[in-house]
C-alpha atoms as a PDB file:
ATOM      1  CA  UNK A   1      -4.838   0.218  12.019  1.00  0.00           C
ATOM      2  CA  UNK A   2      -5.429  -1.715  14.834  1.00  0.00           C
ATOM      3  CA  UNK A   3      -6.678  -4.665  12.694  1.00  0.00           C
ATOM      4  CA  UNK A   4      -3.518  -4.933  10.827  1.00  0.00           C
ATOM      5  CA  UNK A   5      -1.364  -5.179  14.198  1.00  0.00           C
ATOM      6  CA  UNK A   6       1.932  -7.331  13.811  1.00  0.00           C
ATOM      7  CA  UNK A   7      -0.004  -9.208  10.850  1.00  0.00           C
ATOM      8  CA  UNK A   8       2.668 -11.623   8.824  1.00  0.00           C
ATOM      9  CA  UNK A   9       0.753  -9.993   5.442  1.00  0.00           C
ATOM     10  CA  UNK A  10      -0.791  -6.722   4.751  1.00  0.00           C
ATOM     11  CA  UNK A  11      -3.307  -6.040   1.639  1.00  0.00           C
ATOM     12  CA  UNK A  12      -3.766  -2.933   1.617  1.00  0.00           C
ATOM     13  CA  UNK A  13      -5.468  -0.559  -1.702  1.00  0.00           C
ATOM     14  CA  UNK A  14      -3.012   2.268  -2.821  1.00  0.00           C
ATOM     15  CA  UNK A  15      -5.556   3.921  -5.355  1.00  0.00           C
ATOM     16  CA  UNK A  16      -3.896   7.303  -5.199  1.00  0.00           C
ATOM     17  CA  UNK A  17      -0.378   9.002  -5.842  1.00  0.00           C
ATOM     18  CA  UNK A  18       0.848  11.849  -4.053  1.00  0.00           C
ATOM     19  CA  UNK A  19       0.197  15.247  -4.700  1.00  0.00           C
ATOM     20  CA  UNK A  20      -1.735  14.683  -7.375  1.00  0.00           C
ATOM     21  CA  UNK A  21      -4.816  13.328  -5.457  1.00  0.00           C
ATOM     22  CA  UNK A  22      -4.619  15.652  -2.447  1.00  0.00           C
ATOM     23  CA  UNK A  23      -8.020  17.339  -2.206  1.00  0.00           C
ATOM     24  CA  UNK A  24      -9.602  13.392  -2.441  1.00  0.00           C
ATOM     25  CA  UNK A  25     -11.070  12.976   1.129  1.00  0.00           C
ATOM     26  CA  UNK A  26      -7.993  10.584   2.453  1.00  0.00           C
ATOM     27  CA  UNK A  27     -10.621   8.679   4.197  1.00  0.00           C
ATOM     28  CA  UNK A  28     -11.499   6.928   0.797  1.00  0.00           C
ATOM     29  CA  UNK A  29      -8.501   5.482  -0.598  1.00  0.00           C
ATOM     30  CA  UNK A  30      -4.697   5.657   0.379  1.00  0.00           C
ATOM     31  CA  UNK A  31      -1.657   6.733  -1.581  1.00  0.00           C
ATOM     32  CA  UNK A  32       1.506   4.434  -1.802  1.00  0.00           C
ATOM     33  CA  UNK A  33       2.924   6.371   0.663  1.00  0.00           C
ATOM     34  CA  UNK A  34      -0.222   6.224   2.974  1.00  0.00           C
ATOM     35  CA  UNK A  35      -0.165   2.169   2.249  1.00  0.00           C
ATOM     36  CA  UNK A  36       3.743   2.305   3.430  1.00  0.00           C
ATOM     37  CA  UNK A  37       2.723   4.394   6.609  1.00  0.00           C
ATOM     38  CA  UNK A  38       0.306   1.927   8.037  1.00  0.00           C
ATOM     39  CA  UNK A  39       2.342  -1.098   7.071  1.00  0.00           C
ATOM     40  CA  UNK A  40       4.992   0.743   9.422  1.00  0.00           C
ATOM     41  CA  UNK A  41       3.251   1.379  11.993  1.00  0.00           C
ATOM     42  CA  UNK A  42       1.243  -2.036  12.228  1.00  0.00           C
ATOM     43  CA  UNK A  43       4.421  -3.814  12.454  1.00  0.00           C
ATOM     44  CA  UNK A  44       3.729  -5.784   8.943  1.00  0.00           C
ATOM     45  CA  UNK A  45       5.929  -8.082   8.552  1.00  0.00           C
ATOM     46  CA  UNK A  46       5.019  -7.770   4.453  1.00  0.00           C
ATOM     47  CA  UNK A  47       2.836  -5.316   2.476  1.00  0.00           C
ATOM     48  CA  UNK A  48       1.324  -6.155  -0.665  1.00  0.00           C
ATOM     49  CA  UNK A  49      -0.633  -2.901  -2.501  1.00  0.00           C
ATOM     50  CA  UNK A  50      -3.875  -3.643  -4.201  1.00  0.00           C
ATOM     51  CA  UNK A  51      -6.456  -1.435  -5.968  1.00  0.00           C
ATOM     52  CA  UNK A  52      -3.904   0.138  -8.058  1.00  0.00           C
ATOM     53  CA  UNK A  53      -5.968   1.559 -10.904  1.00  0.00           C
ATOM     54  CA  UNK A  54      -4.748   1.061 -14.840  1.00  0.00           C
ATOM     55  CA  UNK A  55      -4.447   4.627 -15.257  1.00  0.00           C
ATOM     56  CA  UNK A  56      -1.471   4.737 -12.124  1.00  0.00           C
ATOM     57  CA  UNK A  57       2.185   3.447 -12.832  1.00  0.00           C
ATOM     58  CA  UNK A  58       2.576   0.844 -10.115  1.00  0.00           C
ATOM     59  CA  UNK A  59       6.091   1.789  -9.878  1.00  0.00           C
ATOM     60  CA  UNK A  60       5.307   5.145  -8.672  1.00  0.00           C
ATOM     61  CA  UNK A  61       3.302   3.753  -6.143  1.00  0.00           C
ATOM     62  CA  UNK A  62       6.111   1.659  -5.253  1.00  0.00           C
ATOM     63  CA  UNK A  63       8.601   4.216  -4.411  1.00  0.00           C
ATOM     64  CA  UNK A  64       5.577   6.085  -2.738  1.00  0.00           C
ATOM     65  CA  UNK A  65       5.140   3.205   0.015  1.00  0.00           C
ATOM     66  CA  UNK A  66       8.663   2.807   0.194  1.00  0.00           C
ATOM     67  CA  UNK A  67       9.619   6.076   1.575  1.00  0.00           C
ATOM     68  CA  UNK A  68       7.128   4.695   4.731  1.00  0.00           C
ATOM     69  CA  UNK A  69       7.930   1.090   4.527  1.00  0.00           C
ATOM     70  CA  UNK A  70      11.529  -0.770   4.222  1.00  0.00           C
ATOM     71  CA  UNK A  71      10.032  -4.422   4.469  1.00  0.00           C
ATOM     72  CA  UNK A  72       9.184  -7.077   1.620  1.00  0.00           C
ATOM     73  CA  UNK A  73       6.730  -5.054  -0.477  1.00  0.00           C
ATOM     74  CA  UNK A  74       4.921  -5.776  -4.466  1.00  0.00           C
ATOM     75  CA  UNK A  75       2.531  -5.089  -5.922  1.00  0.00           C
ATOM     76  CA  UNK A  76      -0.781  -7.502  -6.436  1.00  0.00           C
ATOM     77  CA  UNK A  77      -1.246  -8.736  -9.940  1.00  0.00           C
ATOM     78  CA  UNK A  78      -4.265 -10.376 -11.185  1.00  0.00           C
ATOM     79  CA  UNK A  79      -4.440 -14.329 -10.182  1.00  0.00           C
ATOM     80  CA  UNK A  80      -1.758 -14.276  -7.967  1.00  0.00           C
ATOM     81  CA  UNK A  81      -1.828 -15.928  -4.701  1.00  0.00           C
ATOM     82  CA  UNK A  82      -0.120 -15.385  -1.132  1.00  0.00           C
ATOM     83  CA  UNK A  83       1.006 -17.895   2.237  1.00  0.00           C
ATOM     84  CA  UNK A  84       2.310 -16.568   4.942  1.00  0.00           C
END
């Protein structure tokens, strides 16, 4: 987490939803939730969630990082591009 300290953007993968993917080894991937948790605690000043597989509903894993995270938050879609 240490890497992401006070950065003005966070990417960060949100592969997995919650309670559904609990016996995954957390170590691999992070929930929406998980995604939310360390944009919190970094400091991010804006957390965008990538690696959100076809087979999850985005919006889930919107709410998910939300209960964690109350800053500007989306999620990536293909060819987009960010400034900070």
């Amino acid at each position: 987490m240490e890497g992401a300290r006070d950065v003005d953007l966070l990417l960060c993968e949100a592969a997995f939803h919650e309670g559904r993917d609990d016996g995954v080894d957390p170590g691999i991937h992070l929930t929406g939730r998980g995604a939310g948790r360390v944009a919190r605690e970094a400091g991010a000043a804006r957390l965008v969630l990538t690696h959100v597989p076809a087979w999850n509903d985005p919006a889930v894993t919107v709410v998910e990082a939300r209960s964690e995270y109350d800053g500007p938050l989306e999620v990536t879609v293909s060819g987009a591009t960010y400034t900070v």
